[in-house]
Protein backbone atom coordinates (compact mmCIF):
# COMPACT_ATOMS: atom_id res chain seq x y z
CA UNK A 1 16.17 13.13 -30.66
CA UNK A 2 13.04 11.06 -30.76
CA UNK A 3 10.35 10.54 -32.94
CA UNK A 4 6.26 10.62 -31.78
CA UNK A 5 3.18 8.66 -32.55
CA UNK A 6 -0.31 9.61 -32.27
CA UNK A 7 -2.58 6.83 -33.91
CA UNK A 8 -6.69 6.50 -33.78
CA UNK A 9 -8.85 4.49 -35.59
CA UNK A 10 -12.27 6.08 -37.28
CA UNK A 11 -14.23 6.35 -34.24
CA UNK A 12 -11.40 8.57 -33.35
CA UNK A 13 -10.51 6.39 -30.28
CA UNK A 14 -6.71 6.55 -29.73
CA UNK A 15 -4.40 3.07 -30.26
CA UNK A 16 -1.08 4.28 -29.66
CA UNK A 17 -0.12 7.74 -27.90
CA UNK A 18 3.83 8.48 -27.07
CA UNK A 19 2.28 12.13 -28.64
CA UNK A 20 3.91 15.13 -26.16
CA UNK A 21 0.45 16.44 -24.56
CA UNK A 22 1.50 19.73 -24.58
CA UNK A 23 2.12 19.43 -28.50
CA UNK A 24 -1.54 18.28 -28.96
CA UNK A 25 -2.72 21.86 -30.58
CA UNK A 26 0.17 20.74 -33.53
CA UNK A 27 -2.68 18.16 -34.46
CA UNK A 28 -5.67 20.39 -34.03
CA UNK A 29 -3.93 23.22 -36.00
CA UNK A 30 -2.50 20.37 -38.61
CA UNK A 31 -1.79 21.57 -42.40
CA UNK A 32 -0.48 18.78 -44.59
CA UNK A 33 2.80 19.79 -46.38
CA UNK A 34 5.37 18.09 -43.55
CA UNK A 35 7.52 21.85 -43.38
CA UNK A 36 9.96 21.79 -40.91
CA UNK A 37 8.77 23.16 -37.83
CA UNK A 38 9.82 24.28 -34.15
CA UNK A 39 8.85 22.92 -31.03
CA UNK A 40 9.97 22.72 -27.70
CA UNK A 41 10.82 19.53 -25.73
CA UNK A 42 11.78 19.42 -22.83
CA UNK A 43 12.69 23.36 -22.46
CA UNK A 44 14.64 22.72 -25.48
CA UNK A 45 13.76 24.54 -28.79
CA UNK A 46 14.36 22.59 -31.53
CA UNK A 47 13.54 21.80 -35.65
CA UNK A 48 11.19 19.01 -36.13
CA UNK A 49 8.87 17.34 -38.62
CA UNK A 50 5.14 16.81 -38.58
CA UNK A 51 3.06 14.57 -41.08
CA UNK A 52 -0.21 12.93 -41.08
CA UNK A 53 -1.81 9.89 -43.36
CA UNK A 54 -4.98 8.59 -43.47
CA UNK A 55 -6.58 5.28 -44.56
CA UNK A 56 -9.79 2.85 -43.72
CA UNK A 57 -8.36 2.01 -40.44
CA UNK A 58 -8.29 5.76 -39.21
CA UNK A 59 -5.18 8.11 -38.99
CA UNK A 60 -1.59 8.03 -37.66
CA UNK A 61 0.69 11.49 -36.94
CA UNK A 62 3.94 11.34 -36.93
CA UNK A 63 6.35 14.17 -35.05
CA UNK A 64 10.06 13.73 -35.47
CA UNK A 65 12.98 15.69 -34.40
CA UNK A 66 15.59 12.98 -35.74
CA UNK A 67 17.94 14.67 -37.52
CA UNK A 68 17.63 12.27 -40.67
CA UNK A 69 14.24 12.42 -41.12
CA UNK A 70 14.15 16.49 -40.21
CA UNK A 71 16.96 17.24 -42.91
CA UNK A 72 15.93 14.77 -45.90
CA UNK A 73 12.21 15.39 -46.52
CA UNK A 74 12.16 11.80 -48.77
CA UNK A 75 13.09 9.76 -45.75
CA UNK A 76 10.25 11.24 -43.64
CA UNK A 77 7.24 10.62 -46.06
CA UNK A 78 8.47 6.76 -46.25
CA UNK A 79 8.13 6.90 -42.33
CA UNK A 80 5.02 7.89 -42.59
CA UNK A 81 3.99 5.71 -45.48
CA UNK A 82 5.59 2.45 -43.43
CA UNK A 83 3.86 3.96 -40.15
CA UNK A 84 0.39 3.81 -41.72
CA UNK A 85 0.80 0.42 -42.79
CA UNK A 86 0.71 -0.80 -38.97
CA UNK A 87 -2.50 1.38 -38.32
CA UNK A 88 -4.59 -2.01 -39.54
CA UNK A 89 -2.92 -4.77 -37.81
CA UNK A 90 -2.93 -2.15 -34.73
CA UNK A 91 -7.07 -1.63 -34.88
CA UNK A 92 -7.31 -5.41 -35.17
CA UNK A 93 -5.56 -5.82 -32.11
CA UNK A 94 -7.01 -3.39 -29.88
CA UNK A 95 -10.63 -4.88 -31.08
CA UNK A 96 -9.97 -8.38 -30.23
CA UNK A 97 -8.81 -6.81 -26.96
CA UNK A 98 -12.09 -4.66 -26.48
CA UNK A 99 -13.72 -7.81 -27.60
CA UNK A 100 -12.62 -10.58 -25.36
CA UNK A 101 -12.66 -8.25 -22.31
CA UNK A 102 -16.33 -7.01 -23.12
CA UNK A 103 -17.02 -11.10 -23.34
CA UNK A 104 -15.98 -11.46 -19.91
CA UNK A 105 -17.57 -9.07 -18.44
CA UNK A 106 -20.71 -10.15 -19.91
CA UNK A 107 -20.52 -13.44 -18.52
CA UNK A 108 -20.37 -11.72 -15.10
CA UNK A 109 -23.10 -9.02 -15.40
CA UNK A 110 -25.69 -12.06 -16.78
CA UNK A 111 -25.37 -13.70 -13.53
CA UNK A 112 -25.72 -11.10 -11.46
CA UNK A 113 -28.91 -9.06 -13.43
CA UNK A 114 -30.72 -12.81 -12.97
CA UNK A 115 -30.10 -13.21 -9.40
CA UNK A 116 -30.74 -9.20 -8.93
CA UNK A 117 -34.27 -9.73 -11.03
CA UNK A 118 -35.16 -12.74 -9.13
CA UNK A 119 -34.85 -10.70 -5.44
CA UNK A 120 -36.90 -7.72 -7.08
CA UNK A 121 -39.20 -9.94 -8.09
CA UNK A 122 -39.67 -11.65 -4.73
CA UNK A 123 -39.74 -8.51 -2.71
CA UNK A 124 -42.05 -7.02 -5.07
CA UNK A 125 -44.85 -9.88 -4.92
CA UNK A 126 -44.49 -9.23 -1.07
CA UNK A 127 -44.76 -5.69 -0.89
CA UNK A 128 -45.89 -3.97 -4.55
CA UNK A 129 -44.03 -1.08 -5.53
CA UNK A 130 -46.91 0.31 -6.26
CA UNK A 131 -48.18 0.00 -2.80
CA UNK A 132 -44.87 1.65 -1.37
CA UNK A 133 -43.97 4.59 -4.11
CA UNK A 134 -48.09 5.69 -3.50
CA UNK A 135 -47.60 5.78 0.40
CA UNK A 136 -44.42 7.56 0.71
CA UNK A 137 -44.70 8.39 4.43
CA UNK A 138 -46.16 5.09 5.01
CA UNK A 139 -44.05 2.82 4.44
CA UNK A 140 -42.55 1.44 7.30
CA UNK A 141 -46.23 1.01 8.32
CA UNK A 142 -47.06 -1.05 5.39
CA UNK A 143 -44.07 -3.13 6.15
CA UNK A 144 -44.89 -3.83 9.29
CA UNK A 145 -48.53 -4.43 8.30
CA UNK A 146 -47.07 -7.00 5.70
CA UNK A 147 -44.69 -9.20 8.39
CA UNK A 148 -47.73 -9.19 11.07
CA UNK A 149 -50.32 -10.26 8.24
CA UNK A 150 -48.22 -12.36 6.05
CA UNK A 151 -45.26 -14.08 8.51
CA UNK A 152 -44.67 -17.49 6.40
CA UNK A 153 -44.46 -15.56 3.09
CA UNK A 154 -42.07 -12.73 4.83
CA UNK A 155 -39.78 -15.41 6.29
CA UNK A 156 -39.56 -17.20 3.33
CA UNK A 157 -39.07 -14.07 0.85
CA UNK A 158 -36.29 -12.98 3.19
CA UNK A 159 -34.35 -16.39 3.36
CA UNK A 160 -34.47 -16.33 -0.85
CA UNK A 161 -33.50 -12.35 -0.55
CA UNK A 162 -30.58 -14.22 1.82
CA UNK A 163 -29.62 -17.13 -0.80
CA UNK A 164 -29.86 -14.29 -3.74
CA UNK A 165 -26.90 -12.47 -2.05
CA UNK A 166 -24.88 -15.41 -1.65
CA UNK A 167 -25.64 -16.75 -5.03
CA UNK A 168 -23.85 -13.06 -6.36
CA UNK A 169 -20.79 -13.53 -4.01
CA UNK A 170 -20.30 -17.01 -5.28
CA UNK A 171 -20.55 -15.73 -8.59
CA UNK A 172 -17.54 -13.16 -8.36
CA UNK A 173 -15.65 -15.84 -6.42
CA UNK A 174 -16.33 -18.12 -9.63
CA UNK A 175 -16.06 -15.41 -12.26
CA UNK A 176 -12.48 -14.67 -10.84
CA UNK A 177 -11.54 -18.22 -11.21
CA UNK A 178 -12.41 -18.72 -14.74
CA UNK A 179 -10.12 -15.85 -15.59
CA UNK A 180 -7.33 -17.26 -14.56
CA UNK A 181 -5.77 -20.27 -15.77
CA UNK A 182 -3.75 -21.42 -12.97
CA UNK A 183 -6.73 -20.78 -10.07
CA UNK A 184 -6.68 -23.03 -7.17
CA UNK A 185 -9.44 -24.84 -6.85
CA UNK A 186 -10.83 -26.29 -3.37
CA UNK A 187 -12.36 -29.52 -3.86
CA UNK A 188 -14.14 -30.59 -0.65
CA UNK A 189 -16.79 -33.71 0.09
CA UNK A 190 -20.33 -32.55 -0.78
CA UNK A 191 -23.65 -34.01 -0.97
CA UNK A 192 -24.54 -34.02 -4.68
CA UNK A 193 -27.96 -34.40 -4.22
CA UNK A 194 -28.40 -31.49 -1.27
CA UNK A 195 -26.32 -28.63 -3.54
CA UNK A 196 -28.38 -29.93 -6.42
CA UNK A 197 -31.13 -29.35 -3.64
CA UNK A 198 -30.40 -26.15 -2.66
CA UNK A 199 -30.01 -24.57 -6.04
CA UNK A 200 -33.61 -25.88 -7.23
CA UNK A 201 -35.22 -23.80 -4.06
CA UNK A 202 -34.46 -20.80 -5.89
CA UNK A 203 -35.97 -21.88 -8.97
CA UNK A 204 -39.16 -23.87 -7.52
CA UNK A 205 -41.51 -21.30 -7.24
CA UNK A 206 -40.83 -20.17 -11.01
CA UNK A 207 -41.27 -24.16 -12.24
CA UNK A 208 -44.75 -24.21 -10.09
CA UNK A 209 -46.21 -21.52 -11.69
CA UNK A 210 -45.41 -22.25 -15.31
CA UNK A 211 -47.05 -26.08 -13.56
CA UNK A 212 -44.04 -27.90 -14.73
CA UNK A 213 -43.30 -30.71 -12.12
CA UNK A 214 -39.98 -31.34 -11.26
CA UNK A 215 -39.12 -34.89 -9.62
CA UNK A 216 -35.83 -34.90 -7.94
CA UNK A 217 -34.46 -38.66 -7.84
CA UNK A 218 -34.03 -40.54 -4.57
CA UNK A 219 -31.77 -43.70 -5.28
CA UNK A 220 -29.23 -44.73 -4.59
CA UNK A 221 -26.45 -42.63 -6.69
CA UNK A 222 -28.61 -39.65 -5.34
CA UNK A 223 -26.58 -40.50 -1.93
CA UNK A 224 -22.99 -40.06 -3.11
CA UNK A 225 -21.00 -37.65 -1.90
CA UNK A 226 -18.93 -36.05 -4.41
CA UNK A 227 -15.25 -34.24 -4.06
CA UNK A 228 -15.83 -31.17 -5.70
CA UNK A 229 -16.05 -27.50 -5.48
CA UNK A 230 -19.23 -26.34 -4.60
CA UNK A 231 -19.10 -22.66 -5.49
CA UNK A 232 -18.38 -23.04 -9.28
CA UNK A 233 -20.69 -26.27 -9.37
CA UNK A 234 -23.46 -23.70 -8.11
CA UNK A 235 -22.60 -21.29 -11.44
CA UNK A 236 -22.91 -24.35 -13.56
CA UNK A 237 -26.18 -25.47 -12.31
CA UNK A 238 -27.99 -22.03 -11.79
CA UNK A 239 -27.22 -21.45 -15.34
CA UNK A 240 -28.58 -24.93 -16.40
CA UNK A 241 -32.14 -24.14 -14.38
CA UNK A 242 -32.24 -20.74 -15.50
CA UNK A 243 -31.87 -21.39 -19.10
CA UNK A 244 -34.70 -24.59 -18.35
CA UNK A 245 -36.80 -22.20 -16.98
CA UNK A 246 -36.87 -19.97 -20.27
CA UNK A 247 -37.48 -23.00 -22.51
CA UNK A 248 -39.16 -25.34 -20.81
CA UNK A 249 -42.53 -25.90 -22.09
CA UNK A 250 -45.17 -25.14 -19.64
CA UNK A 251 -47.59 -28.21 -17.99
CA UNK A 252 -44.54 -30.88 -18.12
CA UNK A 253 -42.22 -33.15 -16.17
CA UNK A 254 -38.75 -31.78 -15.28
CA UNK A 255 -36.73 -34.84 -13.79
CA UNK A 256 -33.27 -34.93 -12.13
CA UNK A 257 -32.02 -38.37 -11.83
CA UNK A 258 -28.38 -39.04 -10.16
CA UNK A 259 -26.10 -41.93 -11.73
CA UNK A 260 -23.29 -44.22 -11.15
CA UNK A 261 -21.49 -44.78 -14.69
CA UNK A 262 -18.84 -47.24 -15.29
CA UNK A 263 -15.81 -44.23 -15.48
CA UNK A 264 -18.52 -41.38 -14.52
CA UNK A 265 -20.72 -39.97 -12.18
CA UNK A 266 -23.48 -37.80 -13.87
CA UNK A 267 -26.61 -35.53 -12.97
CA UNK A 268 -29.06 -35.95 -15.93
CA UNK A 269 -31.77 -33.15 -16.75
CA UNK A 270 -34.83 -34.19 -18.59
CA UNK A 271 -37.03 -31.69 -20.05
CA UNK A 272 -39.68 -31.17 -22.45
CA UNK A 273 -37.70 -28.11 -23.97
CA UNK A 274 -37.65 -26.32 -27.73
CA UNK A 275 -36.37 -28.46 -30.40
CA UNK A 276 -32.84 -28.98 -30.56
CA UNK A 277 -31.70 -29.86 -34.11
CA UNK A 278 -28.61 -32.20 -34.63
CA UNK A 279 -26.51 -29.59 -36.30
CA UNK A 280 -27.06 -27.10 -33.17
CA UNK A 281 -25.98 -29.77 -30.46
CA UNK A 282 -22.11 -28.15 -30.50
CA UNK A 283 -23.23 -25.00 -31.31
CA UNK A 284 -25.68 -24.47 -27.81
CA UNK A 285 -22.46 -24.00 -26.15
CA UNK A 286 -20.57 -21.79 -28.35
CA UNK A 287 -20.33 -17.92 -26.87
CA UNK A 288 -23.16 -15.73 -27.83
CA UNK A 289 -24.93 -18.60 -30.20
CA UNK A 290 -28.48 -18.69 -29.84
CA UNK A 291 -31.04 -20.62 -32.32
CA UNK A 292 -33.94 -19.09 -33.41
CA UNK A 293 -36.45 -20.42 -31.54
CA UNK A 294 -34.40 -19.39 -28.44
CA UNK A 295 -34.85 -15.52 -30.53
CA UNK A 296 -38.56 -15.83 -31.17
CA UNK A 297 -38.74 -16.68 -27.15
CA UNK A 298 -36.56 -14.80 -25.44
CA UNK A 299 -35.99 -11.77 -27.63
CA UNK A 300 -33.34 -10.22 -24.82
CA UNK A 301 -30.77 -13.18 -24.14
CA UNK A 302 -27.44 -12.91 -25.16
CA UNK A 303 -26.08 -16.69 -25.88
CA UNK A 304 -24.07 -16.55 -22.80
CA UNK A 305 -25.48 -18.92 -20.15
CA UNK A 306 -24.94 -22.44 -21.77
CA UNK A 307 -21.04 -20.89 -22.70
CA UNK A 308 -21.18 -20.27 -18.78
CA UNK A 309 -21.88 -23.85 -18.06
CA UNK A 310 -19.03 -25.56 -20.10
CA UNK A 311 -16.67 -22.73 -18.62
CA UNK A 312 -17.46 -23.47 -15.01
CA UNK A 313 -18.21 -26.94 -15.37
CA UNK A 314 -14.40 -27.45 -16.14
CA UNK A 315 -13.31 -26.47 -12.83
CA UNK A 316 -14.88 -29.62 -11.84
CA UNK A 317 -13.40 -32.11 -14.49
CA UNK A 318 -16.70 -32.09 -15.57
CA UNK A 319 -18.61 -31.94 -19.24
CA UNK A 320 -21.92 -31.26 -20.52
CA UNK A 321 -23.68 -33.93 -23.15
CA UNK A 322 -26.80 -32.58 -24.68
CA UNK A 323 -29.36 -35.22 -26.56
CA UNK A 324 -31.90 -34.10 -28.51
CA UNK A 325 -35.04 -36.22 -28.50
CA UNK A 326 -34.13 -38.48 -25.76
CA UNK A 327 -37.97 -39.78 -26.01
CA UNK A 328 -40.49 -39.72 -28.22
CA UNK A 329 -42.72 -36.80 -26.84
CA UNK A 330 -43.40 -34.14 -29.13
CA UNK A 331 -45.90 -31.13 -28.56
CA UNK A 332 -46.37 -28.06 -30.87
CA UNK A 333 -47.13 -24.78 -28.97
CA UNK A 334 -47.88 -22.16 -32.26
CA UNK A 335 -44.81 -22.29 -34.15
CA UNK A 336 -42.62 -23.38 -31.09
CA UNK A 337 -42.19 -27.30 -31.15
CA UNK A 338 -40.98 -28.41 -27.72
CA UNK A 339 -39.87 -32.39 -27.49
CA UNK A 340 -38.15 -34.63 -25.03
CA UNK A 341 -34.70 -33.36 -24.53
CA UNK A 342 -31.87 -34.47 -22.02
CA UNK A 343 -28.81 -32.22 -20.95
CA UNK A 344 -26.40 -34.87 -18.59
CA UNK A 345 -23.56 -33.40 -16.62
CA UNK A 346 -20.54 -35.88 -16.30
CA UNK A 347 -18.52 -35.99 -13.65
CA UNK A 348 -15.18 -36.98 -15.28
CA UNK A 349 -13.00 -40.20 -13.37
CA UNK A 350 -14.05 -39.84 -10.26
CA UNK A 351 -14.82 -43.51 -9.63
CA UNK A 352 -12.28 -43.34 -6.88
CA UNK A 353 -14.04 -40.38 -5.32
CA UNK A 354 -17.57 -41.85 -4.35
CA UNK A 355 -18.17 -41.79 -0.35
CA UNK A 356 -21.20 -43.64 1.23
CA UNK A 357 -23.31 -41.28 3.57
C-alpha cells in the first residue's frame, strides 16, 4: 500500500512526481469529491483515494491506496491539507535551484559570446559578409584574393582567430574549477608581465580605435615572475579589459603599472572610466549589479563580468581593490561623467614567491 504525489507550481512545471504514469488520465479526468476509486498497480486491482488542493504556490494530488486513509475519509482530507502546506517551501526550493544553476551558466555563456563576437568581428573586417553571402559561388576566390592582397592583415586575423579559440578552452577549464570547491589548482612560474602581455593583444586593436593609449609599465616589479595559475588568471584579466573597454572614456590614458608591496604583489589598472560613487565600490562586484550609468551605456550587459573577476581571482589568493577618483581628472561626456579611476589586483602573501628573470 503506498500513497502518490504529483505536485506543480503555477507555471504548471512539476516539483515532485512519485505519480504512476500510467494513472496520469486520473488527473486529467479529476472531479473533486475524494470517492473511493479503483485502480490498478502493479496488475493488482485495488480501492484507492484521489484528492487535489490548490493554493498560490500551484497544486498538489494526492493518490492513496493505504488502507487508513482509503477507509476513513477525515484522515485523507488532513493529508491533503498537511500535503499542500509543503507545496510553498517546495517552489522555493526548486527556484533557488533553477536560480543558482541559471547563474552559473551565465557566467560561462558571457565569456564565450565575447570571445565568439570578437572572432566574428575580426573575420568580418577581413572578409565582409556582405562581400561573401553576395558571391555565393565565389567565395573561395575572394578568399584567396584577400590572403594574396592583404597577407599581414590575414596572418594576423588568423593568429587572433587562433588566441580566440584558446581563450574559450581556457574558459571551460576555468568555469569547471570555480564550480567546485575542492579543484586542484596548478600553480606554475609565469611571467606576470608577458600573460598580462598576451591578454592585452586581444584587446589592442579595440583600445586604438576608441584612441585610448595604453602604457604597459617596464620596471622593475614588471620582471617578477609569479607562481600562479595562468588559465584562471587569464579569466580574471579578460574580464577586467573587457569591462575597461565598455567604460573607458574614449581619447585617454589606460596604464598598467606592476608593484612590489610590503605583504603583496599587485597589477594596478588606471583608467579614465564612468564615475564610481562610494556607496557602489562593494556593490561593482556583487552578481548581476550594474549602476546606471553602466545601463544608459551598455543597455545589454548583465552584471556578470566584475562577479567573474572576484570568482576567478580567488583561485589565485588574489583580491580586487577598486578606488574611485584615484586623481583629480574629471571630464563630462553628455550626461556620462568619466573621472580617474583605479581597479588594483593583489596578489595575496606571496612575498616568498618572487623569482628574478
Amino acid at each position: 500500500m503506498s500513497t502518490y504525489y504529483l505536485a506543480r507550481n503555477t507555471n504548471g512545471e512539476h516539483i515532485f512526481d512519485n505519480f504512476p504514469t500510467d494513472l496520469y488520465q486520473l488527473i486529467n479526468d479529476y472531479k473533486d469529491n475524494f470517492q473511493v476509486i479503483s485502480v490498478t498497480i502493479d496488475n493488482k486491482l485495488t480501492d484507492a483515494r484521489l484528492g487535489k488542493k490548490s493554493n498560490s504556490f500551484g497544486e498538489v494530488y494526492i493518490l492513496t491506496t493505504e488502507e487508513k486513509y482509503v477507509r476513513r475519509i477525515k484522515l485523507f482530507r488532513e493529508l491533503v491539507d498537511m500535503s499542500i502546506l509543503s507545496l510553498g517551501p517546495l517552489t522555493k526550493f526548486q527556484k533557488s535551484i533553477n536560480d543558482e544553476q541559471c547563474s552559473k551558466t551565465d557566467e560561462l555563456i558571457h565569456n564565450i559570446t565575447s570571445l565568439n563576437t570578437y572572432s566574428i568581428q575580426d573575420l568580418f573586417a577581413l572578409i565582409p559578409q556582405k562581400t561573401l553571402s553576395e558571391n555565393i559561388n565565389a567565395q573561395k576566390d575572394i578568399i584567396k584574393s584577400v590572403i594574396t592582397s592583404k597577407p599581414n592583415v590575414t596572418i594576423d586575423t588568423l593568429l587572433k582567430l587562433i588566441k580566440y579559440n584558446l581563450a574559450m578552452k581556457v574558459e571551460f577549464s576555468v568555469f569547471e574549477r570555480t564550480q567546485k570547491p575542492n579543484a586542484t589548482i596548478k600553480k606554475i612560474s609565469h611571467s606576470i608581465r608577458g600573460l598580462v602581455l598576451s591578454i592585452l593583444q586581444i584587446f589592442i586593436d579595440d583600445f586604438e580605435k576608441l584612441k585610448i593609449e595604453v602604457s604597459l609599465d617596464a620596471g622593475a616589479a614588471s620582471e617578477r615572475r609569479l607562481e600562479i595559475d595562468d588559465d584562471s588568471l587569464f579569466v580574471s584579466l579578460f574580464y577586467l579589459l573587457e569591462n575597461s573597454l565598455k567604460y573607458c572614456c574614449p581619447n585617454t590614458k589606460y596604464k598598467i603599472i606592476f608593484k612590489d608591496e610590503q605583504d603583496y604583489f599587485s597589477i594596478l589598472f588606471i583608467m579614465i572610466s564612468i564615475r564610481i560613487e562610494d556607496n557602489e565600490v562593494k556593490k561593482l562586484t556583487e552578481y548581476g549589479y550594474r549602476s546606471e550609468t553602466a545601463k544608459s551605456i551598455n543597455a545589454d550587459g548583465k552584471g556578470i563580468g566584475m562577479h567573474r573577476i572576484t570568482k576567478t581571482l580567488k583561485l589565485n589568493n588574489a583580491e580586487l581593490e577598486i578606488t574611485p577618483r584615484i586623481n583629480d581628472y574629471t571630464r563630462q561626456n553628455g550626461k556620462v561623467t568619466y573621472e580617474g579611476n583605479q581597479f588594483k589586483i593583489k596578489f595575496n602573501g606571496q612575498q616568498d614567491w618572487f623569482k628574478k628573470n
